[in-house]
N, C-alpha and C. Protein backbone atom coordinates (compact mmCIF):
# COMPACT_ATOMS: atom_id res chain seq x y z
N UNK A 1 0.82 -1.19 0.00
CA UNK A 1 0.00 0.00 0.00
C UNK A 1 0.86 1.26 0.00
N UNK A 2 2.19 1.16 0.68
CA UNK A 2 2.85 2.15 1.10
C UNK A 2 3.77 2.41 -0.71
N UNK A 3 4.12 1.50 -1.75
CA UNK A 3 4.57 2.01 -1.96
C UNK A 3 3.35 2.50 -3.57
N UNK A 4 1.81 2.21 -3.50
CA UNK A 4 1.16 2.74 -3.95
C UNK A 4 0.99 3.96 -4.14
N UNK A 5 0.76 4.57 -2.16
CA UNK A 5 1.19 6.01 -2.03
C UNK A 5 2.26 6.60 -2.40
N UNK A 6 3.40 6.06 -2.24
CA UNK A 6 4.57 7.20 -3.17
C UNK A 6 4.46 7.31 -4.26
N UNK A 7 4.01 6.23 -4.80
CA UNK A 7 3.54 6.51 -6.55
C UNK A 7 3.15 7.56 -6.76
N UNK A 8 1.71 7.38 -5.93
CA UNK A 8 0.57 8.19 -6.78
C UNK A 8 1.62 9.53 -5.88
N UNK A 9 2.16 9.93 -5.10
CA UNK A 9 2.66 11.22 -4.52
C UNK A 9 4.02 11.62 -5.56
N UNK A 10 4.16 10.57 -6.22
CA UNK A 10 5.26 11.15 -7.11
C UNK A 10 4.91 11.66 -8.27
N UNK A 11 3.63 11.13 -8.70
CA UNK A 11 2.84 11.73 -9.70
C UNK A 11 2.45 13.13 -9.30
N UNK A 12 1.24 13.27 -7.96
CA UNK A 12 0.62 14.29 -8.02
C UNK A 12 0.97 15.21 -7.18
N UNK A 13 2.77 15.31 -7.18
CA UNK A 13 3.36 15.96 -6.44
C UNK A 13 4.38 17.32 -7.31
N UNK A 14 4.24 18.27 -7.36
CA UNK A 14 4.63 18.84 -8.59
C UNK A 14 6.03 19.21 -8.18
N UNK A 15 7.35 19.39 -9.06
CA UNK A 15 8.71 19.19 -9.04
C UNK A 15 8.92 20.14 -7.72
N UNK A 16 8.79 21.24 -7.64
CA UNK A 16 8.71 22.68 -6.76
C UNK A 16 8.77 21.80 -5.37
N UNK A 17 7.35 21.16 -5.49
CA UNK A 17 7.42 20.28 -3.94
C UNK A 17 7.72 19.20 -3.80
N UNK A 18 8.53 18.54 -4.25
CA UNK A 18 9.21 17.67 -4.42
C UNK A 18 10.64 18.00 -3.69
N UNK A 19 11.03 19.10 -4.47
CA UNK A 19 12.54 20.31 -3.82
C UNK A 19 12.56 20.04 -2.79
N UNK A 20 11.19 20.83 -2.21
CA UNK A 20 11.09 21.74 -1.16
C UNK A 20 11.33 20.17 -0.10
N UNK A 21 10.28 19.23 -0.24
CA UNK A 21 10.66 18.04 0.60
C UNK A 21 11.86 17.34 0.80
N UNK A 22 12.94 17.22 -0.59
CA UNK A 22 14.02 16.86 -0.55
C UNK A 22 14.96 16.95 0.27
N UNK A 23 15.08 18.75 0.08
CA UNK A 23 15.80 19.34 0.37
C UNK A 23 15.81 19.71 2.33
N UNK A 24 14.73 19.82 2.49
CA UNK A 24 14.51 20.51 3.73
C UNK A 24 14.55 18.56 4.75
N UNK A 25 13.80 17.50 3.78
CA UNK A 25 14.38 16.43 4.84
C UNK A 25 15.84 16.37 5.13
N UNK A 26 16.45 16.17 3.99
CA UNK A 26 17.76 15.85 3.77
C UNK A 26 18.96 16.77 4.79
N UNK A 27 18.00 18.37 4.94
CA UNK A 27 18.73 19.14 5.93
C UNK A 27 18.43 18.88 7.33
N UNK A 28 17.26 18.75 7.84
CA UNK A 28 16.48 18.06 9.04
C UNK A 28 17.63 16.84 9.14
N UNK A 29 17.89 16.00 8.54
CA UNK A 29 18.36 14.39 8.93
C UNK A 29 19.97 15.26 8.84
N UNK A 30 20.64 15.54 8.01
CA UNK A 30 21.82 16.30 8.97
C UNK A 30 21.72 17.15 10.08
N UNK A 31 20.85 17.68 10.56
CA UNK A 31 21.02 18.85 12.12
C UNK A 31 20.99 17.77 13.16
N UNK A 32 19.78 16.41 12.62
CA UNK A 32 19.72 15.58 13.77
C UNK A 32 20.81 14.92 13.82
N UNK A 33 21.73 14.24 12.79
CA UNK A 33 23.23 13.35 13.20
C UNK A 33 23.90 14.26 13.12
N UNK A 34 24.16 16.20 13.48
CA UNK A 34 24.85 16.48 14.19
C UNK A 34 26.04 17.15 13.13
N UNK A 35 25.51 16.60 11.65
CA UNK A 35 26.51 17.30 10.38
C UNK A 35 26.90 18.79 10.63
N UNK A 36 25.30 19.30 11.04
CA UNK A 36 25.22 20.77 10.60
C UNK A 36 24.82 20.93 11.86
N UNK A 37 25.41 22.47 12.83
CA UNK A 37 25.01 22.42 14.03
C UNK A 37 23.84 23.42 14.13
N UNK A 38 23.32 23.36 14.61
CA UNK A 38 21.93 24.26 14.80
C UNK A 38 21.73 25.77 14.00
N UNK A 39 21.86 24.75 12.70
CA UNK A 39 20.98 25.32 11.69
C UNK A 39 19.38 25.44 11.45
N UNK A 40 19.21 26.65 10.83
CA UNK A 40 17.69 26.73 11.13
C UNK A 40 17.16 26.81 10.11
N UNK A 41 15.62 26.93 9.83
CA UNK A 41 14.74 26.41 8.69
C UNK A 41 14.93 27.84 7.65
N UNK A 42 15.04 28.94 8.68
CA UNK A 42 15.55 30.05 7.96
C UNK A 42 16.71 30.22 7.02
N UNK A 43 17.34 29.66 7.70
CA UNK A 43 18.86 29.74 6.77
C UNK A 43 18.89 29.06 5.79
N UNK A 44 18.23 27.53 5.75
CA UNK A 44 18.15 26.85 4.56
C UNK A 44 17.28 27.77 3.53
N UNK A 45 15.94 28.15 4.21
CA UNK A 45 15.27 28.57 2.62
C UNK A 45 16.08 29.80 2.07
N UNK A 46 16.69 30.93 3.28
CA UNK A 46 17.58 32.01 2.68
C UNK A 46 18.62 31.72 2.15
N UNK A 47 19.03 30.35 1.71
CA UNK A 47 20.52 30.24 1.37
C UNK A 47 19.49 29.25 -0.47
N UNK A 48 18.80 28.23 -0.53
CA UNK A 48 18.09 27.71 -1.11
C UNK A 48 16.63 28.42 -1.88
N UNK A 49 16.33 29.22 -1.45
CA UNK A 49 15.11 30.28 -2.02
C UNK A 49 13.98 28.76 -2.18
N UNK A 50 13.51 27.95 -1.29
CA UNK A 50 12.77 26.79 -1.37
C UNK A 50 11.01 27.34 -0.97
N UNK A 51 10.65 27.97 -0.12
CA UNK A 51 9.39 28.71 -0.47
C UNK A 51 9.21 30.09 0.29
N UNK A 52 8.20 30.79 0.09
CA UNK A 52 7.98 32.25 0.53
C UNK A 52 7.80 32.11 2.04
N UNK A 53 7.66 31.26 2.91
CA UNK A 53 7.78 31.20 4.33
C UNK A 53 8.33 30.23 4.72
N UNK A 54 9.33 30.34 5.79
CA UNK A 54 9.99 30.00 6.10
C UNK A 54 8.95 28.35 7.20
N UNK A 55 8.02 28.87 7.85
CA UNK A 55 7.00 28.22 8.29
C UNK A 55 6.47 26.61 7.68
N UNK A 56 6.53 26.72 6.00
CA UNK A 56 6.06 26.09 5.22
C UNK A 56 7.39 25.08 5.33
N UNK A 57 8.46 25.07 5.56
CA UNK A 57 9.19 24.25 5.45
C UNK A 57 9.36 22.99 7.08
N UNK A 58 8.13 23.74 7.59
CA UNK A 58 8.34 22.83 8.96
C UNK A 58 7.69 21.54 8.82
N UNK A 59 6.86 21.02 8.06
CA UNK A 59 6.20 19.97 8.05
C UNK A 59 7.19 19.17 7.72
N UNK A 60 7.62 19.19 6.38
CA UNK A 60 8.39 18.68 5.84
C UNK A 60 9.88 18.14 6.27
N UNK A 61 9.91 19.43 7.24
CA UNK A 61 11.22 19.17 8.19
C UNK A 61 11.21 17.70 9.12
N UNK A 62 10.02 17.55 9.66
CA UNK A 62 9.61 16.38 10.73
C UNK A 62 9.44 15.22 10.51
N UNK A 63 9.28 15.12 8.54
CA UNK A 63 9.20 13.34 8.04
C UNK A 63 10.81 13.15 7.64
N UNK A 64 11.58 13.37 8.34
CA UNK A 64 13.14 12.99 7.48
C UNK A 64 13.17 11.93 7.70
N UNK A 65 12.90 11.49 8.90
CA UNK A 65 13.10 9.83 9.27
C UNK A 65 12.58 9.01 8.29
N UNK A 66 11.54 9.05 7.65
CA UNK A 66 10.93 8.71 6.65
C UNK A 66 11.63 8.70 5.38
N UNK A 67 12.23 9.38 5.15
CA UNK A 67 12.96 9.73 4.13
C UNK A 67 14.29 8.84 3.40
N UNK A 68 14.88 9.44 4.53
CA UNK A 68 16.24 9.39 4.42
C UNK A 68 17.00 8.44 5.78
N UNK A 69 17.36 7.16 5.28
CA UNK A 69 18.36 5.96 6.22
C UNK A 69 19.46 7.23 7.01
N UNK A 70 19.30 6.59 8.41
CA UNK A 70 20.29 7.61 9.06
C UNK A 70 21.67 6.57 8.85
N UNK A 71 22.02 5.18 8.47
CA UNK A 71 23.15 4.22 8.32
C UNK A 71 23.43 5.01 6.96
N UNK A 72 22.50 5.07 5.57
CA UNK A 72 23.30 5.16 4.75
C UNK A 72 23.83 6.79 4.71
N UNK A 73 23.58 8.11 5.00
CA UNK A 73 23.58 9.02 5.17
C UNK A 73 24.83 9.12 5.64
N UNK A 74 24.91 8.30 7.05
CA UNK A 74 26.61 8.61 7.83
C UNK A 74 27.68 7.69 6.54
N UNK A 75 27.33 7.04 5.73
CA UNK A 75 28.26 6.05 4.86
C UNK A 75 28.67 7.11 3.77
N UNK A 76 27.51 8.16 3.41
CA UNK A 76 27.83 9.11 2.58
C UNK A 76 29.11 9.96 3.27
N UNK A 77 28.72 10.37 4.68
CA UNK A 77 29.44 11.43 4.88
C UNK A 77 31.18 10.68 5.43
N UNK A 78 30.68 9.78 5.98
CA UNK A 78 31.94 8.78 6.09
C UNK A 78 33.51 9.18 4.80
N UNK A 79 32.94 9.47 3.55
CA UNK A 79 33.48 9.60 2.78
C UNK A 79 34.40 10.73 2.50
N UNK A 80 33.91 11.97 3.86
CA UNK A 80 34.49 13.19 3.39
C UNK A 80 35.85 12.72 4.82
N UNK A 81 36.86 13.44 3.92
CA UNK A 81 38.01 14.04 4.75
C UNK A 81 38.08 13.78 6.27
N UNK A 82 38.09 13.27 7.28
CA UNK A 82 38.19 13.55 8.93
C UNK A 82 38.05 14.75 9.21
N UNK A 83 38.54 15.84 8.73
CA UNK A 83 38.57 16.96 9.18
C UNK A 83 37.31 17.71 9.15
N UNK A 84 35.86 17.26 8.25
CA UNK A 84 34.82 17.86 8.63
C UNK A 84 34.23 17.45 9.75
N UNK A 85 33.95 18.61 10.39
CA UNK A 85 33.13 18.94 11.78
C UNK A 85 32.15 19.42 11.89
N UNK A 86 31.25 19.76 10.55
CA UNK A 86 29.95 20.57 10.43
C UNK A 86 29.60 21.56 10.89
N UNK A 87 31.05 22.24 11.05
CA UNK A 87 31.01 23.76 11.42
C UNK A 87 31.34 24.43 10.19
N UNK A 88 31.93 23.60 9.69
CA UNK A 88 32.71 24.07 8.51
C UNK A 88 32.33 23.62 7.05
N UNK A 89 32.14 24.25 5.91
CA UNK A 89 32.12 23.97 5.05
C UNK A 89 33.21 23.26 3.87
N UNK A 90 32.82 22.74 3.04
CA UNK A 90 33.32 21.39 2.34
C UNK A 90 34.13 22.54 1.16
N UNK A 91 35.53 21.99 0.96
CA UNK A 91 35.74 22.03 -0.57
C UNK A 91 34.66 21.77 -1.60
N UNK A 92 35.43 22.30 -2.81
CA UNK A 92 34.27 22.02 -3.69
C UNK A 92 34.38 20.53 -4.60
N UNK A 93 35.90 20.08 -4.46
CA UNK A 93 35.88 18.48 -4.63
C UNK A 93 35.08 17.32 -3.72
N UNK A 94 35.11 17.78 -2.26
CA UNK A 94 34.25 17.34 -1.49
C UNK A 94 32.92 17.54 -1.24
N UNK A 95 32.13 18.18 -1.47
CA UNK A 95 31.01 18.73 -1.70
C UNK A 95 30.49 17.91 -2.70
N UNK A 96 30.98 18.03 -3.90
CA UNK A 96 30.73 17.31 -5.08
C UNK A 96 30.42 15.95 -5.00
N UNK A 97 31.45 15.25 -3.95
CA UNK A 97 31.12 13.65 -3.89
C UNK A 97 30.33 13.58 -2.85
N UNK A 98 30.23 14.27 -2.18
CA UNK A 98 28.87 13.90 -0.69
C UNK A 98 27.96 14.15 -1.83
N UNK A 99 27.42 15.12 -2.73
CA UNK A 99 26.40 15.80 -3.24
C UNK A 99 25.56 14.54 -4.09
N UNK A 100 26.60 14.39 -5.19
CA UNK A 100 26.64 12.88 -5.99
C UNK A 100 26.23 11.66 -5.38
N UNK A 101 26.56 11.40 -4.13
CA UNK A 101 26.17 10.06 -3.34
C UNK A 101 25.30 10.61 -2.99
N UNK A 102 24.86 11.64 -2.17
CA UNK A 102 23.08 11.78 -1.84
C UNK A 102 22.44 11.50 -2.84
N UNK A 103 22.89 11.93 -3.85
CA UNK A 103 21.71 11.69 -5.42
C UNK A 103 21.61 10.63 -5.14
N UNK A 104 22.05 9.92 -5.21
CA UNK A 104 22.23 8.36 -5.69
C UNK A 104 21.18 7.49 -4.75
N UNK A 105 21.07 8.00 -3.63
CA UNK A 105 20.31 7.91 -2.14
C UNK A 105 18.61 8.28 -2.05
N UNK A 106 18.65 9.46 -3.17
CA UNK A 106 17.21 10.18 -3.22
C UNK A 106 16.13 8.83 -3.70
N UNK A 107 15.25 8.89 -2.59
CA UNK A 107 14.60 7.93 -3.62
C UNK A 107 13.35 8.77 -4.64
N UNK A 108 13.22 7.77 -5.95
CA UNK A 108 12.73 7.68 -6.98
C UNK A 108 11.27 8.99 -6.61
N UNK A 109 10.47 8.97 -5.89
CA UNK A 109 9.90 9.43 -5.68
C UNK A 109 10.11 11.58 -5.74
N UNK A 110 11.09 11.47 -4.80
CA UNK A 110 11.30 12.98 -4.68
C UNK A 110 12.84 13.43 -5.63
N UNK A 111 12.70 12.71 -7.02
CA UNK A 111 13.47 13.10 -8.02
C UNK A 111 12.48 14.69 -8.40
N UNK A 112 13.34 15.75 -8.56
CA UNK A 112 12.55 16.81 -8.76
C UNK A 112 13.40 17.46 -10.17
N UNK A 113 14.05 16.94 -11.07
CA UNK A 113 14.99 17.63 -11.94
C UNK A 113 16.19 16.84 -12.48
N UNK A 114 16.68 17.39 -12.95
CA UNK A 114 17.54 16.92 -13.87
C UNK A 114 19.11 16.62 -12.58
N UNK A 115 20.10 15.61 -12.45
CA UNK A 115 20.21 15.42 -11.74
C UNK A 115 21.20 16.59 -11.85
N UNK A 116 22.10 17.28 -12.73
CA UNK A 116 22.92 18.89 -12.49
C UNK A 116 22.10 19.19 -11.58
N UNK A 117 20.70 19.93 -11.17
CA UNK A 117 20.07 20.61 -11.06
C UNK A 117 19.69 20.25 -9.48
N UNK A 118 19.76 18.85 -8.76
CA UNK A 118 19.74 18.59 -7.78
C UNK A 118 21.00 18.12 -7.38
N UNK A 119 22.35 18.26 -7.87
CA UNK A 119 23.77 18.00 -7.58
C UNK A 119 24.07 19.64 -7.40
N UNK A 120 23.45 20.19 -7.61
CA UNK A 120 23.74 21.84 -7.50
C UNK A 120 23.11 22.65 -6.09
N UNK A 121 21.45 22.09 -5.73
CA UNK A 121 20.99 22.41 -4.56
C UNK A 121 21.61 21.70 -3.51
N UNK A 122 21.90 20.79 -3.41
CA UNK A 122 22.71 19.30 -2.53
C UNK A 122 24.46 19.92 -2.64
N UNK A 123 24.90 20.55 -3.91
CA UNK A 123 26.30 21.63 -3.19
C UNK A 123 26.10 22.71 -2.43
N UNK A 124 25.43 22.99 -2.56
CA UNK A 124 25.09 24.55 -1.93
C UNK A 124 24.56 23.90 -0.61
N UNK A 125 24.32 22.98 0.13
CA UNK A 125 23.93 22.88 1.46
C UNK A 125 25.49 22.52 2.05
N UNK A 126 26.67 21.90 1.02
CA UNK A 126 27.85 21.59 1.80
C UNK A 126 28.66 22.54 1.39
N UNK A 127 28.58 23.41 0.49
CA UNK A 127 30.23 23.59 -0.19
C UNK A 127 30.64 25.36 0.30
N UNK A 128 31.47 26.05 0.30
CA UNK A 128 31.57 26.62 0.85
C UNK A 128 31.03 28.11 0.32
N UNK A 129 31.07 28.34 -0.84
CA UNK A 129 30.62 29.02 -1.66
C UNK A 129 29.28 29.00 -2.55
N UNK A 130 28.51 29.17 -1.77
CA UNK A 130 27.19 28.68 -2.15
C UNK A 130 27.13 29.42 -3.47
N UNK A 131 26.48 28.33 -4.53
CA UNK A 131 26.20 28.31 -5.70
C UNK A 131 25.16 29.39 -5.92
N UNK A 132 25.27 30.21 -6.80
CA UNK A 132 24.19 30.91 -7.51
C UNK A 132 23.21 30.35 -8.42
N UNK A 133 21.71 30.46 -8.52
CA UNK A 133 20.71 29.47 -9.16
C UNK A 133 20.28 30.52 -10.29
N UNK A 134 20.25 30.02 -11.44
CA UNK A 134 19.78 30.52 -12.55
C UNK A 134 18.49 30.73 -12.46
């Protein structure tokens, strides 16, 4: 039944909110293992432009568990350097391969774009120089 519902939610879910869920679980499941330290819902949409209130991103914030494996997540980040502490932001070689393995992680459902296009929002949450969006 359950994976009926993601179907039909991947259908009648339009790309925009798709983002917005991606993105804002994927940041939720790093604050909770501690990647990113008390970051707030504000900063993601002001750094991401994900919707006109900042408010709107709280629902979405609270299903990460749902989402996103907290085992495979640390296997992603496992990958960067020792020296990140999630105070700090990633090179842009490192960024790139955490960014790339989250893709790879997204499931099928909250694909929202072309994968440049979500390897680009997924740098800009690690890399140090946040990307400018066309």
């Amino acid at each position: 039944m359950a994976i009926v519902g993601l179907y039909l939610l991947s259908i009648c879910l339009p790309n925009r909110g798709k983002r917005i869920i991606m993105l804002t679980t994927l940041h939720a499941r790093l604050v909770r293992d501690g990647v990113f330290h008390a970051e707030t819902l504000q900063k993601l949409n002001e750094s991401l432009f994900l919707a006109s209130s900042d408010t709107a991103l709280t629902l979405p914030a609270s299903i990460y568990g749902r989402v996103w494996d907290a085992n495979q997540i640390q296997t992603v980040l496992n990958e960067i350097d020792g020296r990140y502490d999630g105070d700090t932001c990633l090179l842009y070689s490192d960024a790139k391969k955490v960014s790339e393995s989250i893709i790879s992680l997204t499931p099928e459902w909250l694909r929202y774009g072309s994968v440049d296009d979500m390897r680009r929002d997924v740098l800009s949450l690690f890399y140090c120089k946040p990307l400018t969006l066309a």
